[in-house]
C-alpha atoms as a PDB file:
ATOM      1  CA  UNK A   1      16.478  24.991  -9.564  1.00  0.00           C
ATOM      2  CA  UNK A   2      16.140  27.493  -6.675  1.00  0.00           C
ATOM      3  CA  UNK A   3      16.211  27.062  -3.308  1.00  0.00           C
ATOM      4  CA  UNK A   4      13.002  27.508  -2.783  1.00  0.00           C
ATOM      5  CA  UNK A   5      11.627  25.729  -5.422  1.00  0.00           C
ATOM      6  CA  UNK A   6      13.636  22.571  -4.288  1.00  0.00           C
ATOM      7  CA  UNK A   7      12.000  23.435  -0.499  1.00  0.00           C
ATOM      8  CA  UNK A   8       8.284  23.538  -2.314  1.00  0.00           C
ATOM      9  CA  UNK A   9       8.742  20.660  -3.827  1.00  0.00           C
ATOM     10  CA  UNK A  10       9.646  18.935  -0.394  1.00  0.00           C
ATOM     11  CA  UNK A  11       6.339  20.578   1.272  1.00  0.00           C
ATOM     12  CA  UNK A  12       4.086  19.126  -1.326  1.00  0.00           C
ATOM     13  CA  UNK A  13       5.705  15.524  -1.190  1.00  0.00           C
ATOM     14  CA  UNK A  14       5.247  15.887   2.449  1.00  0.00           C
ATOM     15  CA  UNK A  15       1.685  16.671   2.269  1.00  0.00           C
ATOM     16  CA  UNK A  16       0.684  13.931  -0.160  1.00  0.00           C
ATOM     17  CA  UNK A  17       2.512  11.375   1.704  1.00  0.00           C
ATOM     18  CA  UNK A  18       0.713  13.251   4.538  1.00  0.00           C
ATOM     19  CA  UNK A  19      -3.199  12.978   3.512  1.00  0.00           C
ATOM     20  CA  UNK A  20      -2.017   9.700   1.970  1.00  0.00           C
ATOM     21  CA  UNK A  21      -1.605   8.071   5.473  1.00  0.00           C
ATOM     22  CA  UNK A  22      -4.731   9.569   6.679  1.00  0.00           C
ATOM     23  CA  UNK A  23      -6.819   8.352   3.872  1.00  0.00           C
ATOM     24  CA  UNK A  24      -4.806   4.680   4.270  1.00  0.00           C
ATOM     25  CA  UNK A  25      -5.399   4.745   8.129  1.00  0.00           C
ATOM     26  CA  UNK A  26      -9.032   6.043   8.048  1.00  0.00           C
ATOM     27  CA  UNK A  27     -10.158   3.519   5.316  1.00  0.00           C
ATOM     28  CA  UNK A  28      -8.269   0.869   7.916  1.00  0.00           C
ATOM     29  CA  UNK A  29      -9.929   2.245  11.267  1.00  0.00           C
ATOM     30  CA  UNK A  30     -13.175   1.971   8.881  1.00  0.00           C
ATOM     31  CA  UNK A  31     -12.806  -1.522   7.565  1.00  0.00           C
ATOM     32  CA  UNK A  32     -10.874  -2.770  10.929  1.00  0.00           C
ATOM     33  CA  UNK A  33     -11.963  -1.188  13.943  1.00  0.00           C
ATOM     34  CA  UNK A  34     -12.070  -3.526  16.953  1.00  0.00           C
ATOM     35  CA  UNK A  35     -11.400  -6.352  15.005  1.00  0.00           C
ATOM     36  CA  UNK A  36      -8.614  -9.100  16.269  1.00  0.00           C
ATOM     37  CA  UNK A  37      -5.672  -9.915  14.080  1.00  0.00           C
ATOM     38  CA  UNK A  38      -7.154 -13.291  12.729  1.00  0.00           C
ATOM     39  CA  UNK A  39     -10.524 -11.776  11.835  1.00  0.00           C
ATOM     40  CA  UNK A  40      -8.696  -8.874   9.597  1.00  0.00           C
ATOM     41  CA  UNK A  41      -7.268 -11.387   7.985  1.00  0.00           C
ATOM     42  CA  UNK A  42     -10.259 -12.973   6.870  1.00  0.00           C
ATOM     43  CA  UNK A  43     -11.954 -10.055   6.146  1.00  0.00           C
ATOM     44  CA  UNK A  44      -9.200  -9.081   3.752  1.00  0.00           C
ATOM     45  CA  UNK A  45      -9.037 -12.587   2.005  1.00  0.00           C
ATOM     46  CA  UNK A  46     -12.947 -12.223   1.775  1.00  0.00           C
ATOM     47  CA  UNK A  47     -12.129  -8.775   0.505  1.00  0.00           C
ATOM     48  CA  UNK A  48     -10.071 -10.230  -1.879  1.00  0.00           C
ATOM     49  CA  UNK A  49     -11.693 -13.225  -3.027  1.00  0.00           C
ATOM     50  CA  UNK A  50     -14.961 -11.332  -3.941  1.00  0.00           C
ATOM     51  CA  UNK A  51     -13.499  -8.589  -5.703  1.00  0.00           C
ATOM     52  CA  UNK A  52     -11.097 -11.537  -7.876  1.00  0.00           C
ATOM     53  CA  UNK A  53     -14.531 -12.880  -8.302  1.00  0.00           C
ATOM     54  CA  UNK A  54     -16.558  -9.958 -10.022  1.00  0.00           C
ATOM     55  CA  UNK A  55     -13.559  -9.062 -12.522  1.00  0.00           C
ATOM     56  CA  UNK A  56     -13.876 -13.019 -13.540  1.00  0.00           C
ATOM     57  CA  UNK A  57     -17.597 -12.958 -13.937  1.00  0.00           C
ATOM     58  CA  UNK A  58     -17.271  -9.473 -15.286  1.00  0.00           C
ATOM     59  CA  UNK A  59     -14.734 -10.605 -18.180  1.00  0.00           C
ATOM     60  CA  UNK A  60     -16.961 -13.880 -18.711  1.00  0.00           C
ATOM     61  CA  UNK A  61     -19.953 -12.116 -19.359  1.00  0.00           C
ATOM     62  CA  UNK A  62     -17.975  -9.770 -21.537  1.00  0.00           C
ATOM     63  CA  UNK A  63     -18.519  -6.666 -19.640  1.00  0.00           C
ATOM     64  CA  UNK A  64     -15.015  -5.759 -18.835  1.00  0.00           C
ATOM     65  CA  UNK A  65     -11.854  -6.210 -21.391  1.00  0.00           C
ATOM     66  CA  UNK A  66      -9.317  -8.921 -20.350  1.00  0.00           C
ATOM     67  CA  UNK A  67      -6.582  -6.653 -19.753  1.00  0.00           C
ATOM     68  CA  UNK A  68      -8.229  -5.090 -16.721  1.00  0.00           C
ATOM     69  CA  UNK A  69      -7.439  -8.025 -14.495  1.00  0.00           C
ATOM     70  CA  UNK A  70      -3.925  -8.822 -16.118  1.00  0.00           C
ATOM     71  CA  UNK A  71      -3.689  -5.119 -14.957  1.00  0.00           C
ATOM     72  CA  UNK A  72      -4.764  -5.403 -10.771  1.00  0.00           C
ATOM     73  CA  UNK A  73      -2.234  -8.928 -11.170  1.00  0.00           C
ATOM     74  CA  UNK A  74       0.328  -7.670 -13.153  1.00  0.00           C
ATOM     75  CA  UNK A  75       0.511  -5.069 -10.206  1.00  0.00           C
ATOM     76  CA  UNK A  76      -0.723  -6.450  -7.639  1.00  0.00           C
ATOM     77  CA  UNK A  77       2.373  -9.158  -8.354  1.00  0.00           C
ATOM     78  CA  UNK A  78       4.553  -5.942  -8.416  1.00  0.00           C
ATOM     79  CA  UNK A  79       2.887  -4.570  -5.109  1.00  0.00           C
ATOM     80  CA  UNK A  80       3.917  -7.900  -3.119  1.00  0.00           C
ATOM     81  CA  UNK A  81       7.640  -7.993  -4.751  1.00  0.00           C
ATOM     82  CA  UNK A  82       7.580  -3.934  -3.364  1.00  0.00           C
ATOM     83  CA  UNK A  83       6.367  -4.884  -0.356  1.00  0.00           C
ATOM     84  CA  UNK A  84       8.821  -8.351   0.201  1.00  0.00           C
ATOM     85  CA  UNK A  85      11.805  -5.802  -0.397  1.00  0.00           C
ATOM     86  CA  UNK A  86      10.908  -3.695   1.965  1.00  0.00           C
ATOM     87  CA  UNK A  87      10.728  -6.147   4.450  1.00  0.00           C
ATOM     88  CA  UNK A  88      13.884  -7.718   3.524  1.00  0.00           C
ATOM     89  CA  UNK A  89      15.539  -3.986   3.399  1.00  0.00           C
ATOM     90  CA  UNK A  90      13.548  -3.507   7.204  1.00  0.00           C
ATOM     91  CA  UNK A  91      14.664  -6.811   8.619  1.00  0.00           C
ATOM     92  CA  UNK A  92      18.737  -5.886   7.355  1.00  0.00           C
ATOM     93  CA  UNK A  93      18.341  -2.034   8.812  1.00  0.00           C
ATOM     94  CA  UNK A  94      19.001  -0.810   5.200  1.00  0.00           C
ATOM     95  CA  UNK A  95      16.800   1.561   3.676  1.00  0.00           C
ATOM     96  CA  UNK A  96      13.440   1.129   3.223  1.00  0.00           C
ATOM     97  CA  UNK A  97      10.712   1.768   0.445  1.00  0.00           C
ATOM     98  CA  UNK A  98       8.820   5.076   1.527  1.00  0.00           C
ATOM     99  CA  UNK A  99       5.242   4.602   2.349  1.00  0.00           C
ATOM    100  CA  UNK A 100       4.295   7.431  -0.300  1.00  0.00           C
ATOM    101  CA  UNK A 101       5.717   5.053  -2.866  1.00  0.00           C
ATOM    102  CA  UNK A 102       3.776   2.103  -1.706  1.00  0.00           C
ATOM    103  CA  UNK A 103       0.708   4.318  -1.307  1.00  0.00           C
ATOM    104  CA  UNK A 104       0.803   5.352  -4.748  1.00  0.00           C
ATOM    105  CA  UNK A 105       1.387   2.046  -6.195  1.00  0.00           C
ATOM    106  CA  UNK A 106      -1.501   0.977  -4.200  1.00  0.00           C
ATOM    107  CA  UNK A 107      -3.323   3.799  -5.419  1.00  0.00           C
ATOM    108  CA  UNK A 108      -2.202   2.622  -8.727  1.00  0.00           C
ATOM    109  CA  UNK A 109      -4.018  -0.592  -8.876  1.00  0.00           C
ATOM    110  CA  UNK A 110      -1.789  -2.961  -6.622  1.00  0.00           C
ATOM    111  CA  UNK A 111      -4.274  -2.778  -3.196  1.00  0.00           C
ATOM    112  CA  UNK A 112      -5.171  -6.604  -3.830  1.00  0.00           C
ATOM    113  CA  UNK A 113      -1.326  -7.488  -3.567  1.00  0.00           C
ATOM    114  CA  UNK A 114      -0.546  -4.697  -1.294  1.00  0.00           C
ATOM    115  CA  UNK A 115      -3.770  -6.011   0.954  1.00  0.00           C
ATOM    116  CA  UNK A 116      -2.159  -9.560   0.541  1.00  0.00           C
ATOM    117  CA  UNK A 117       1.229  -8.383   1.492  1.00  0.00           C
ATOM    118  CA  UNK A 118       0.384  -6.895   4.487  1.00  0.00           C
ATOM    119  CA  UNK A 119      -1.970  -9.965   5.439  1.00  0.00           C
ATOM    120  CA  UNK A 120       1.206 -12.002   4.722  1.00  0.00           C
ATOM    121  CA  UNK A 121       3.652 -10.292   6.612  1.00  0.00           C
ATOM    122  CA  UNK A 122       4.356  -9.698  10.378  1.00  0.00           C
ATOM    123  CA  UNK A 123       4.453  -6.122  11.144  1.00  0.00           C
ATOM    124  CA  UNK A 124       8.178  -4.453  11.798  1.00  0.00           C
ATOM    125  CA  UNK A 125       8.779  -1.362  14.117  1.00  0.00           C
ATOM    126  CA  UNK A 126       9.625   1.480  12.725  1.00  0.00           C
ATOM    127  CA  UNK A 127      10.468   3.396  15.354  1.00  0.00           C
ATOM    128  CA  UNK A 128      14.183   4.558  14.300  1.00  0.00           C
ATOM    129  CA  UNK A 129      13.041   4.320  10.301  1.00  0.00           C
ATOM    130  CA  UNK A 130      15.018   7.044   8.519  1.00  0.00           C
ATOM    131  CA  UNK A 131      11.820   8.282   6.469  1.00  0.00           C
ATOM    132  CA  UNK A 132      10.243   8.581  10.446  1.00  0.00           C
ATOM    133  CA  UNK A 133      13.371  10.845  11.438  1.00  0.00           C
ATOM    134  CA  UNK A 134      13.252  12.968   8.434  1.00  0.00           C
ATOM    135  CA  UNK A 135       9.757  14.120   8.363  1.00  0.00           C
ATOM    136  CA  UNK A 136       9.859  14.892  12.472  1.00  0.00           C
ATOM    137  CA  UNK A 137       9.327  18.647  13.386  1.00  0.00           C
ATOM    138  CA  UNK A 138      11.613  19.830  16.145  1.00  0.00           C
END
């Protein structure tokens, strides 16, 4: 692999992670705007509890196949362990999980554990994050 094949490559998982953080912030300036700490959090458990509640009355009235919601939990499980680790890995100054990958597996299906993850947790600074440095135009 060229050169400039391997520099492509870097370009277009810049620009995904790139459009993926624009889509993630303006569905969070959309859903959150103005709103106070305590009240997103409500909001997303509300967010969470309804949408737990039409795949259950979905699968009772036999509308969706039982594997759909083993799916979201079997990732959304997945999405919190993700997410735990890269707090751990944030709190210890070791690398961290890149946001493209926890983009994608929210993309994925995980949101309701990512959402519940990021309820959960106490944001971290990542002002000196390696991922931060790397992507920085000089």
């Amino acid at each position: 692999m060229g050169l400039a094949h391997t520099v492509l490559i870097e370009y277009a998982i810049y620009r995904v992670h790139t459009l993926a953080n624009e889509a993630h912030g303006y569905l969070m300036a959309c859903l959150f705007n103005g709103l106070s700490m305590k009240y997103r959090r409500s909001l997303s458990f509300a967010l969470l509890t309804l949408f737990c509640g039409v795949l259950t009355l979905f699968v009772l009235l036999d509308r969706l196949p039982i594997i759909v919601p083993v799916g979201y939990g079997a990732l959304s499980l997945f999405a919190v362990l993700i997410y735990g680790i890269d707090k751990s890995s944030a709190k210890k100054d070791k690398w961290r999980v890149s946001e493209a990958k926890l983009h994608l597996l929210s993309l994925l299906g995980g949101w309701p554990g990512a959402l519940l993850a990021q309820q959960m947790s106490i944001p971290i600074r990542i002002d000196n994050c390696p991922l931060r440095r790397r992507w920085q135009v000089s």
